[in-house]
PDB file of N, CA and C in Angstrom:
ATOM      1  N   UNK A   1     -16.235   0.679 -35.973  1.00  0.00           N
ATOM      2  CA  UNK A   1     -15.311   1.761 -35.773  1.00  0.00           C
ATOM      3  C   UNK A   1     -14.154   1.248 -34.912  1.00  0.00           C
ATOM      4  N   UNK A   2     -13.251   1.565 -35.362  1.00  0.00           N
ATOM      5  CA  UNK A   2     -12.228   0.824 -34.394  1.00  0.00           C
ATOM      6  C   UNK A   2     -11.324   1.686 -33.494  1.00  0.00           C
ATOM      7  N   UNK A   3     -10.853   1.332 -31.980  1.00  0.00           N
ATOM      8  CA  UNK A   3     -10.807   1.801 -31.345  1.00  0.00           C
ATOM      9  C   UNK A   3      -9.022   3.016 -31.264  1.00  0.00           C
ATOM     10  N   UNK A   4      -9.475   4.026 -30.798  1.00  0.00           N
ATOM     11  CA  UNK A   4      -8.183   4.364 -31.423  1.00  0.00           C
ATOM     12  C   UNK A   4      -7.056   4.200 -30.293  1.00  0.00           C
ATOM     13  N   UNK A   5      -5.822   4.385 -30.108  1.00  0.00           N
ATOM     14  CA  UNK A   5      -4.830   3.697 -29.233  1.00  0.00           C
ATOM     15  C   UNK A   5      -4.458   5.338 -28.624  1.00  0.00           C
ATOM     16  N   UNK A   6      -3.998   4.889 -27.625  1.00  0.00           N
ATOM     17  CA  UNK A   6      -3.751   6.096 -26.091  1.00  0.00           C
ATOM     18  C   UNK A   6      -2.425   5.632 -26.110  1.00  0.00           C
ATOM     19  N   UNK A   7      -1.565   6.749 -26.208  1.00  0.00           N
ATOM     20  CA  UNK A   7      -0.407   6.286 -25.868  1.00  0.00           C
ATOM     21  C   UNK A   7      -0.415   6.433 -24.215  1.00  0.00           C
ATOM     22  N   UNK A   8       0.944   5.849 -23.795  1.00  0.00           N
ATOM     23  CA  UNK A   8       0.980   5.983 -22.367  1.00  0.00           C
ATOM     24  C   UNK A   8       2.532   6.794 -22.287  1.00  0.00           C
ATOM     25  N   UNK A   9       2.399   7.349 -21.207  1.00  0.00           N
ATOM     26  CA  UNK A   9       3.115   8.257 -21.326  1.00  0.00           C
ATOM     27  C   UNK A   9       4.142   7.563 -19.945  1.00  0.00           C
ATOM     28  N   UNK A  10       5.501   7.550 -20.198  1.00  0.00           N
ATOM     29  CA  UNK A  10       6.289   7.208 -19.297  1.00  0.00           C
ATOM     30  C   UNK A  10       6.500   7.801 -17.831  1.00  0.00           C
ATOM     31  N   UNK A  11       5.735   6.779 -16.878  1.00  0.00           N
ATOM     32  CA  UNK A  11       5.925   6.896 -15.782  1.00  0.00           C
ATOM     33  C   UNK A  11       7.729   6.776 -15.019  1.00  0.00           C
ATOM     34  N   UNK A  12       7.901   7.442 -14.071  1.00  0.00           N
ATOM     35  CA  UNK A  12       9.248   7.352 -13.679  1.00  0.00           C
ATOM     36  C   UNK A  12       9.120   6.192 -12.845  1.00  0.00           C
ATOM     37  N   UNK A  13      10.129   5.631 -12.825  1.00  0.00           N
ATOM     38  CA  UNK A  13      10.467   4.656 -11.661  1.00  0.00           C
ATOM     39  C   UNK A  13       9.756   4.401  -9.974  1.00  0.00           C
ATOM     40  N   UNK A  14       9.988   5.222  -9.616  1.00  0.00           N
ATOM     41  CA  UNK A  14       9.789   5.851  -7.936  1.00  0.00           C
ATOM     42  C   UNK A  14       8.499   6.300  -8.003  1.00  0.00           C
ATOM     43  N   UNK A  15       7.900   6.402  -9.166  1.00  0.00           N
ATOM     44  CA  UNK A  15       6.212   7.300  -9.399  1.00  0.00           C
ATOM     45  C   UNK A  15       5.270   5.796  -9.806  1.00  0.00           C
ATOM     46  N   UNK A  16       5.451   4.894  -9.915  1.00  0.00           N
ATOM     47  CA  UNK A  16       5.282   3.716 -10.118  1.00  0.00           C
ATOM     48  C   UNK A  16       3.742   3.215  -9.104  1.00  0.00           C
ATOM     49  N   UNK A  17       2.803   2.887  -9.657  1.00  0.00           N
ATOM     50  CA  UNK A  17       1.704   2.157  -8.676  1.00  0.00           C
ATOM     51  C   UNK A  17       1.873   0.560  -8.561  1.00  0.00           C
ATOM     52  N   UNK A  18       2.063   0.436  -7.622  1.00  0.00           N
ATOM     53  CA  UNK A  18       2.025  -1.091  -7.421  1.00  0.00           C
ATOM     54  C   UNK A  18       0.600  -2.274  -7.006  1.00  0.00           C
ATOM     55  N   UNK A  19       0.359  -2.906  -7.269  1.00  0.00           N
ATOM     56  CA  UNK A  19      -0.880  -3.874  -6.510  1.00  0.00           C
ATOM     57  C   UNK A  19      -0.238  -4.198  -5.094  1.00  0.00           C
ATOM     58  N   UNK A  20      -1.344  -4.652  -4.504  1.00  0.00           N
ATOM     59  CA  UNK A  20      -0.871  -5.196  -2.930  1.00  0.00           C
ATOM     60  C   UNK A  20       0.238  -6.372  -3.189  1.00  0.00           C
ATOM     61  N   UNK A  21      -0.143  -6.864  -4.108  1.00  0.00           N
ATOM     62  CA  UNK A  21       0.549  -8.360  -4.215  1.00  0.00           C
ATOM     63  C   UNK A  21       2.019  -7.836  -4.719  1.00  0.00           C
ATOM     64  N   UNK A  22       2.105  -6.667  -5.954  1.00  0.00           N
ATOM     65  CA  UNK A  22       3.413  -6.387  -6.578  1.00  0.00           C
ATOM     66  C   UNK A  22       3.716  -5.730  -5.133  1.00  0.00           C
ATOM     67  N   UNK A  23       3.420  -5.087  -4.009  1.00  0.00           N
ATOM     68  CA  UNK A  23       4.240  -4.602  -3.071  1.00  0.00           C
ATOM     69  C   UNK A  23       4.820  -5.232  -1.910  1.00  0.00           C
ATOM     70  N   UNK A  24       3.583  -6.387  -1.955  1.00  0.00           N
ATOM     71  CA  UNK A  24       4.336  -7.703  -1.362  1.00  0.00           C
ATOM     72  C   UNK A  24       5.591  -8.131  -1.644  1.00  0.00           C
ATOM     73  N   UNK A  25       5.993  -8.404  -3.192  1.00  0.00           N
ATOM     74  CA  UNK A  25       6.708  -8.781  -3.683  1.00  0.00           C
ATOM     75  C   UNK A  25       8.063  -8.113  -3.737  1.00  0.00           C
ATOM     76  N   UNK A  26       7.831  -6.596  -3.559  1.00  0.00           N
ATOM     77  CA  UNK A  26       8.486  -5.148  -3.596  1.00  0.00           C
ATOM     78  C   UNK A  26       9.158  -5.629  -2.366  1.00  0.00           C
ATOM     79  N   UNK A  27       8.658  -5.802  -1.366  1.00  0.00           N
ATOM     80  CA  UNK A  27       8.927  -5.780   0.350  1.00  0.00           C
ATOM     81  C   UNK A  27      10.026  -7.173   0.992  1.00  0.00           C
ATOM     82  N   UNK A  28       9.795  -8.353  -0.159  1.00  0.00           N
ATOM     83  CA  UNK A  28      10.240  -9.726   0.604  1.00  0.00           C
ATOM     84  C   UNK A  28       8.990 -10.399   1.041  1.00  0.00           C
ATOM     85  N   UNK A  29       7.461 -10.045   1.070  1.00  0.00           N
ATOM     86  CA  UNK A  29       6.843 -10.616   1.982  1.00  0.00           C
ATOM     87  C   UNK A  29       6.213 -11.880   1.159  1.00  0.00           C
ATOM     88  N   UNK A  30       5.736 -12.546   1.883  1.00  0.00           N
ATOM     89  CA  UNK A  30       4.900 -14.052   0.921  1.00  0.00           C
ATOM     90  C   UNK A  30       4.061 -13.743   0.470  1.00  0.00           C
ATOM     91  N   UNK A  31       3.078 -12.907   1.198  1.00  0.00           N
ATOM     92  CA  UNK A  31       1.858 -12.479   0.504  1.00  0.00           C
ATOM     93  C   UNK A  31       0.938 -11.307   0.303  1.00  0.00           C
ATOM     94  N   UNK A  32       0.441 -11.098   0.169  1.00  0.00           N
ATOM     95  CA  UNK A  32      -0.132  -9.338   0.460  1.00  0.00           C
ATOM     96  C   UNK A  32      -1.169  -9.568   1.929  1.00  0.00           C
ATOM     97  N   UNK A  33      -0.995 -10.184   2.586  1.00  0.00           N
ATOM     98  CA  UNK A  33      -1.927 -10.803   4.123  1.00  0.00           C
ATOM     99  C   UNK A  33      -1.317  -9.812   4.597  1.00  0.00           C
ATOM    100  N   UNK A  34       0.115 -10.313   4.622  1.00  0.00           N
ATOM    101  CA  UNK A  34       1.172  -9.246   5.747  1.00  0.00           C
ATOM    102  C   UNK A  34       0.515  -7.601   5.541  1.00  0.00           C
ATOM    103  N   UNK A  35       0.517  -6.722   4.134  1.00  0.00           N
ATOM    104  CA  UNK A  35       0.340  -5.470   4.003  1.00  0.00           C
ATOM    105  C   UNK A  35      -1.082  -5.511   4.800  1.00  0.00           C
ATOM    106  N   UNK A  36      -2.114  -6.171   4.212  1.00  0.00           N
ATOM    107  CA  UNK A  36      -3.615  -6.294   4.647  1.00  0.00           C
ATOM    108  C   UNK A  36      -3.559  -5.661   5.812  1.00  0.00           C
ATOM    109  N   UNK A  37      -2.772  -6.945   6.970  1.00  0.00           N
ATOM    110  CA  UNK A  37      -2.824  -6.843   8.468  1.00  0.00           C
ATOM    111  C   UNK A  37      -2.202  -5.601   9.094  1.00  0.00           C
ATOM    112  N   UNK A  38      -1.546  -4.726   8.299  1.00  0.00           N
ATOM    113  CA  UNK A  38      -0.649  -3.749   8.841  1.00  0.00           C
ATOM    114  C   UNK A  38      -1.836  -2.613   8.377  1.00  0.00           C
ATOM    115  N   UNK A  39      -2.659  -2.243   7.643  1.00  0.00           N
ATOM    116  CA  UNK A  39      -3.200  -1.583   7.283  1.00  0.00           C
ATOM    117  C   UNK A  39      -4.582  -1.362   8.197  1.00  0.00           C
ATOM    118  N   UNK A  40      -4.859  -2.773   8.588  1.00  0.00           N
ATOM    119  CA  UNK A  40      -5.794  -2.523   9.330  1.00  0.00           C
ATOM    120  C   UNK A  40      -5.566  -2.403  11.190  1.00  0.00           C
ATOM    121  N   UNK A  41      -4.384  -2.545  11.428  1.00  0.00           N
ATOM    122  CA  UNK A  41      -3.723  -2.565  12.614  1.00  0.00           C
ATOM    123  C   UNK A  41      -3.770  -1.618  13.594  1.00  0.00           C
ATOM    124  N   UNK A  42      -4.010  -0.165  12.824  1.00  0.00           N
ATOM    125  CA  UNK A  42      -4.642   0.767  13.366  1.00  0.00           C
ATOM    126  C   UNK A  42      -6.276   0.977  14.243  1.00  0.00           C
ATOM    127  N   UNK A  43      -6.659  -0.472  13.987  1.00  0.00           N
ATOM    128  CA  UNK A  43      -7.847  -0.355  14.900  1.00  0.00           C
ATOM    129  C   UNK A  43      -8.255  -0.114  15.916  1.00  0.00           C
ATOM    130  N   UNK A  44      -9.215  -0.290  16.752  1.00  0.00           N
ATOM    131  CA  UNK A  44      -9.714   0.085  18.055  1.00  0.00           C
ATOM    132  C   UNK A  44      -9.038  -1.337  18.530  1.00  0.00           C
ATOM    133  N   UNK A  45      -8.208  -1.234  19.935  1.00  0.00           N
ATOM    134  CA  UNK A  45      -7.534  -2.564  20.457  1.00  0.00           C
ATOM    135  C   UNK A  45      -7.850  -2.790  21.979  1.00  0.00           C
ATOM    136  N   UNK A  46      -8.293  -4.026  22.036  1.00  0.00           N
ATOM    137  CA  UNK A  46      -8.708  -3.724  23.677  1.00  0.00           C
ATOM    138  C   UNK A  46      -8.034  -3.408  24.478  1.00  0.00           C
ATOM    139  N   UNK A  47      -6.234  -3.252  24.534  1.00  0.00           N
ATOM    140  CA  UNK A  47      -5.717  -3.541  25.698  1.00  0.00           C
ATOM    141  C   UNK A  47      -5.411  -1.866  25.576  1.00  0.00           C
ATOM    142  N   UNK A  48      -5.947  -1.128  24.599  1.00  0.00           N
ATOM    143  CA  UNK A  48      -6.061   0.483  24.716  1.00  0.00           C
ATOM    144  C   UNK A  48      -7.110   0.785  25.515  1.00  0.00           C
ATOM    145  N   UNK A  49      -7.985   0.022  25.771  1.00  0.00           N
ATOM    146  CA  UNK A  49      -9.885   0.406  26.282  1.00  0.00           C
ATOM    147  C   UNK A  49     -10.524   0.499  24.299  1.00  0.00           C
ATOM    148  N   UNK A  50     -10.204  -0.095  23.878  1.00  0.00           N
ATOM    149  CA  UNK A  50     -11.328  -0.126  22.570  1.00  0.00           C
ATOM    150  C   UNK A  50     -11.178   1.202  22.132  1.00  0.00           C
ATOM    151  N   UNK A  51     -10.075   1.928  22.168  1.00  0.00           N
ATOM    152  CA  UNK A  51      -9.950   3.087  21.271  1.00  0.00           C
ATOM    153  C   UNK A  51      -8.844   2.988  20.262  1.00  0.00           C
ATOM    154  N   UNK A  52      -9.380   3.680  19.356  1.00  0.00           N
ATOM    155  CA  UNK A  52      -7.988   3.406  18.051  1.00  0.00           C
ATOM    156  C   UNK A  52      -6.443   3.975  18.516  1.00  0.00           C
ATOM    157  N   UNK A  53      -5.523   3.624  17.918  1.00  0.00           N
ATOM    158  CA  UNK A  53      -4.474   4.272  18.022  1.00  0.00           C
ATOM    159  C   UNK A  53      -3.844   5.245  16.976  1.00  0.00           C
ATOM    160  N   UNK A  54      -4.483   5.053  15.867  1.00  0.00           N
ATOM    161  CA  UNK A  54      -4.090   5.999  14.528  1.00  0.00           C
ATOM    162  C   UNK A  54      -2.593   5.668  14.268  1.00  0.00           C
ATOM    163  N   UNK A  55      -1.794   4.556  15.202  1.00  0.00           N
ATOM    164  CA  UNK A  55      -0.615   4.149  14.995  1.00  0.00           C
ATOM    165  C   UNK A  55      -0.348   3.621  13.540  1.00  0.00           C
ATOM    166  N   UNK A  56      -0.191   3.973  12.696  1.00  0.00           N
ATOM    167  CA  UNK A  56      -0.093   3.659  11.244  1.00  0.00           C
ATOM    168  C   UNK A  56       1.708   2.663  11.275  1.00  0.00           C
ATOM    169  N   UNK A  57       1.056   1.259  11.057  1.00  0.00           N
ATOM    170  CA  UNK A  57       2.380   0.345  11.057  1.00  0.00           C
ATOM    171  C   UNK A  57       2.520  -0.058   9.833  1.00  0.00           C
ATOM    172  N   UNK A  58       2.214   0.016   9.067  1.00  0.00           N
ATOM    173  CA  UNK A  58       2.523  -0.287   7.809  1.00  0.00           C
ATOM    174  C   UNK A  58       2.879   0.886   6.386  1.00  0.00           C
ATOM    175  N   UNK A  59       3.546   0.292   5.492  1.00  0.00           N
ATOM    176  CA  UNK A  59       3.883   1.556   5.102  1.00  0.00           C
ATOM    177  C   UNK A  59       2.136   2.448   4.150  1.00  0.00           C
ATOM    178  N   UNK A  60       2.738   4.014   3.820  1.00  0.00           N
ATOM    179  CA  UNK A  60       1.217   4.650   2.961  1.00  0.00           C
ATOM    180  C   UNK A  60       0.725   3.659   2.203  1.00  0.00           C
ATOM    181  N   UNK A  61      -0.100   4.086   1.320  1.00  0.00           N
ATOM    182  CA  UNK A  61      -1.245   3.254   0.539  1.00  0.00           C
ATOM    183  C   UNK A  61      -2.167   4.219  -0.029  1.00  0.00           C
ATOM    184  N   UNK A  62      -2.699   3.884  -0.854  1.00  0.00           N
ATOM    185  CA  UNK A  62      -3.939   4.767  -1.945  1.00  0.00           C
ATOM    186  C   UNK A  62      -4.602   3.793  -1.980  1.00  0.00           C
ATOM    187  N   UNK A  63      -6.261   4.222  -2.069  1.00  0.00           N
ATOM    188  CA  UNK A  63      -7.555   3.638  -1.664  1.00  0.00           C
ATOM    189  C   UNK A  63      -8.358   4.452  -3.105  1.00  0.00           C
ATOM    190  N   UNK A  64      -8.522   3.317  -4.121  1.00  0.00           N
ATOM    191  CA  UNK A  64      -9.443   3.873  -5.610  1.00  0.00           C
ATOM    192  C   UNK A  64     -11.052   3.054  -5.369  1.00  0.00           C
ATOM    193  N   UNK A  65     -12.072   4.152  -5.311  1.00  0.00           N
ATOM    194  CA  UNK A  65     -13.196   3.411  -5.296  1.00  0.00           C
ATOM    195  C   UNK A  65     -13.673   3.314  -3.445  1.00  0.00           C
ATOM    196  N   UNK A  66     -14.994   2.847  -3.284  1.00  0.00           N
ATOM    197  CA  UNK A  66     -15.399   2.200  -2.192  1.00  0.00           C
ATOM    198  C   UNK A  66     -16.360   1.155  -2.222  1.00  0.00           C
ATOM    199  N   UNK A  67     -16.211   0.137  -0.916  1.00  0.00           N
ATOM    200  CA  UNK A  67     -17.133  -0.775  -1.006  1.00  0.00           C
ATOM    201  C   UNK A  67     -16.689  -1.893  -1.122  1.00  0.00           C
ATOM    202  N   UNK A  68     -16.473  -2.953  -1.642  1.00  0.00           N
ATOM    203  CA  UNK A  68     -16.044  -4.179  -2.249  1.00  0.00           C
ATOM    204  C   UNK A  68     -15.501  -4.207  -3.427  1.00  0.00           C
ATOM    205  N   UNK A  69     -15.712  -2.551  -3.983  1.00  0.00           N
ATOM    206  CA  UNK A  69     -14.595  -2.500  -5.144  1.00  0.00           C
ATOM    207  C   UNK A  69     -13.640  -2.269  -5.308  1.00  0.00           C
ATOM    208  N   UNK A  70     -13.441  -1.330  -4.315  1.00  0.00           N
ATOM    209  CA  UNK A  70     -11.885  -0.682  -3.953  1.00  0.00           C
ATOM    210  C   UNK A  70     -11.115  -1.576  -4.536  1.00  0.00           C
ATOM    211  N   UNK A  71      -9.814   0.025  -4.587  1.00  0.00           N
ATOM    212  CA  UNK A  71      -8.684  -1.193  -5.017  1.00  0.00           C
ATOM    213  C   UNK A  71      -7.719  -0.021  -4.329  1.00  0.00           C
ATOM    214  N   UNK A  72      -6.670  -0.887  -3.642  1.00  0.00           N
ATOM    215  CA  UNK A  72      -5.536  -0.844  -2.530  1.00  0.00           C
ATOM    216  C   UNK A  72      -4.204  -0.935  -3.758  1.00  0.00           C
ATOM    217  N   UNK A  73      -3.601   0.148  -3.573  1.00  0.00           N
ATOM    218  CA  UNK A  73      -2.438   0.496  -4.253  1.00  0.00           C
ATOM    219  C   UNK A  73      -1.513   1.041  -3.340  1.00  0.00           C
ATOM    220  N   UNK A  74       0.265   1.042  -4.100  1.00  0.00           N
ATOM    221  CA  UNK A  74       1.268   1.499  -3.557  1.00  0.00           C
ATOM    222  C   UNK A  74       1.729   2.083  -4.462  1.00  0.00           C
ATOM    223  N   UNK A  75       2.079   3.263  -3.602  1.00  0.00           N
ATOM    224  CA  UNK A  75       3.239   4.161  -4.695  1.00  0.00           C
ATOM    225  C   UNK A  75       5.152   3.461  -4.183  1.00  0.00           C
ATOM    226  N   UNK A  76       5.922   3.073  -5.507  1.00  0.00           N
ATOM    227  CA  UNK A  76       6.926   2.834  -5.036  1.00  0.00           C
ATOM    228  C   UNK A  76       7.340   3.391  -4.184  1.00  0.00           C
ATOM    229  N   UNK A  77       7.612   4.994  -4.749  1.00  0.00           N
ATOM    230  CA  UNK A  77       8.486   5.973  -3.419  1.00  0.00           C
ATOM    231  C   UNK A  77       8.245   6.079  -1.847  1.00  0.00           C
ATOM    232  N   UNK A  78       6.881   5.302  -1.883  1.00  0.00           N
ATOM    233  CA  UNK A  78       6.058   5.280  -0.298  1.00  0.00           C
ATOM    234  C   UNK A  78       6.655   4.407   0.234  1.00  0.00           C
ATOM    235  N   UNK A  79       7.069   2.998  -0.383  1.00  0.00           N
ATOM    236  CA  UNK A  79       7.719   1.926  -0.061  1.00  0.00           C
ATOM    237  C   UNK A  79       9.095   2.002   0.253  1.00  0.00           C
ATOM    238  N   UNK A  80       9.535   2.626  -0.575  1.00  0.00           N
ATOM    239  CA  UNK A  80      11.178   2.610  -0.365  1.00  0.00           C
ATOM    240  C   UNK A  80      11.571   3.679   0.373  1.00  0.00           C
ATOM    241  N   UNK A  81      10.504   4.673   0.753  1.00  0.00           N
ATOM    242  CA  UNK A  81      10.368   5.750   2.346  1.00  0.00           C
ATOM    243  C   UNK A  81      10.355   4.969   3.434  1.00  0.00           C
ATOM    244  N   UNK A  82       9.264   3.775   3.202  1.00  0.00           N
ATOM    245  CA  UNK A  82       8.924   3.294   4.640  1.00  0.00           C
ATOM    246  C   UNK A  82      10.229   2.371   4.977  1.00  0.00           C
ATOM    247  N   UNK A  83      10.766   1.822   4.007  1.00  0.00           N
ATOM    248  CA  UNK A  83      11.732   0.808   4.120  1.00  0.00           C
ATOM    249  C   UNK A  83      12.710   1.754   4.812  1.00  0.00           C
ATOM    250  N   UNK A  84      13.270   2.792   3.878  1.00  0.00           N
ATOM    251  CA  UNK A  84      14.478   3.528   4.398  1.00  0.00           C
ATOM    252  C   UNK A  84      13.935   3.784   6.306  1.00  0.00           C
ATOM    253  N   UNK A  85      12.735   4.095   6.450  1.00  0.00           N
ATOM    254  CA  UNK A  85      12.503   4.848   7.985  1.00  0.00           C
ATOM    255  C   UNK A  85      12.758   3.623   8.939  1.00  0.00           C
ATOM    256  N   UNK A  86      12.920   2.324   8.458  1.00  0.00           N
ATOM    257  CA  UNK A  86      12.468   1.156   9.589  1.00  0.00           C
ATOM    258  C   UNK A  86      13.719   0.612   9.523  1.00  0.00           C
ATOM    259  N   UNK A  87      14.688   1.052   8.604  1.00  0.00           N
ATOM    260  CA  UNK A  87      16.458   0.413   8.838  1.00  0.00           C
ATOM    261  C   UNK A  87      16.597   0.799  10.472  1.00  0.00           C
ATOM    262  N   UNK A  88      17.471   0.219  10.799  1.00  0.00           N
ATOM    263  CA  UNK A  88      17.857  -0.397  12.156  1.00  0.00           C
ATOM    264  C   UNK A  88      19.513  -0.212  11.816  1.00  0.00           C
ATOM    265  N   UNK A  89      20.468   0.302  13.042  1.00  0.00           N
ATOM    266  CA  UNK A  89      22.161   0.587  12.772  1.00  0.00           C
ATOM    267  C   UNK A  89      22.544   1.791  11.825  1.00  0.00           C
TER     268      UNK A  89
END
């Protein structure tokens, strides 16, 4: 039986999911390490006393799945929010 075809329906520009690596790439950065480290940056830090800061330094993100399967996505428009908020002048 052969399989039948799904169309896809046109996503807009700005509605766009990206991989860590395509948002790397989105951003200027070398690698998706940089997003990684910003994501998890929010941790418990000692020079707080070992409490979190909920300081979110990196830009949003969507989390599909848990465990070692997850998968870490970007919405363009999140990106080009965070970019616009961190201009400087």
């Amino acid at each position: 039986m052969a399989k039948a075809k799904v169309a896809r329906a046109a996503i807009p520009q700005d509605q766009e999911i990206l991989s860590e690596k395509q948002a790397a790439h989105y951003l200027g950065l070398k690698s998706g390490k940089t997003l990684y480290g910003w994501r998890t940056e929010d941790g418990p830090r000692p020079e707080d006393g070992g409490k979190p800061t909920c300081e979110r330094v990196g830009p949003i993100y969507v989390r599909f799945g848990a465990g070692k399967r997850r998968a870490i996505r970007y919405r363009k428009a999140d990106l080009a929010a965070w970019v616009a908020a961190h201009a400087v002048g």
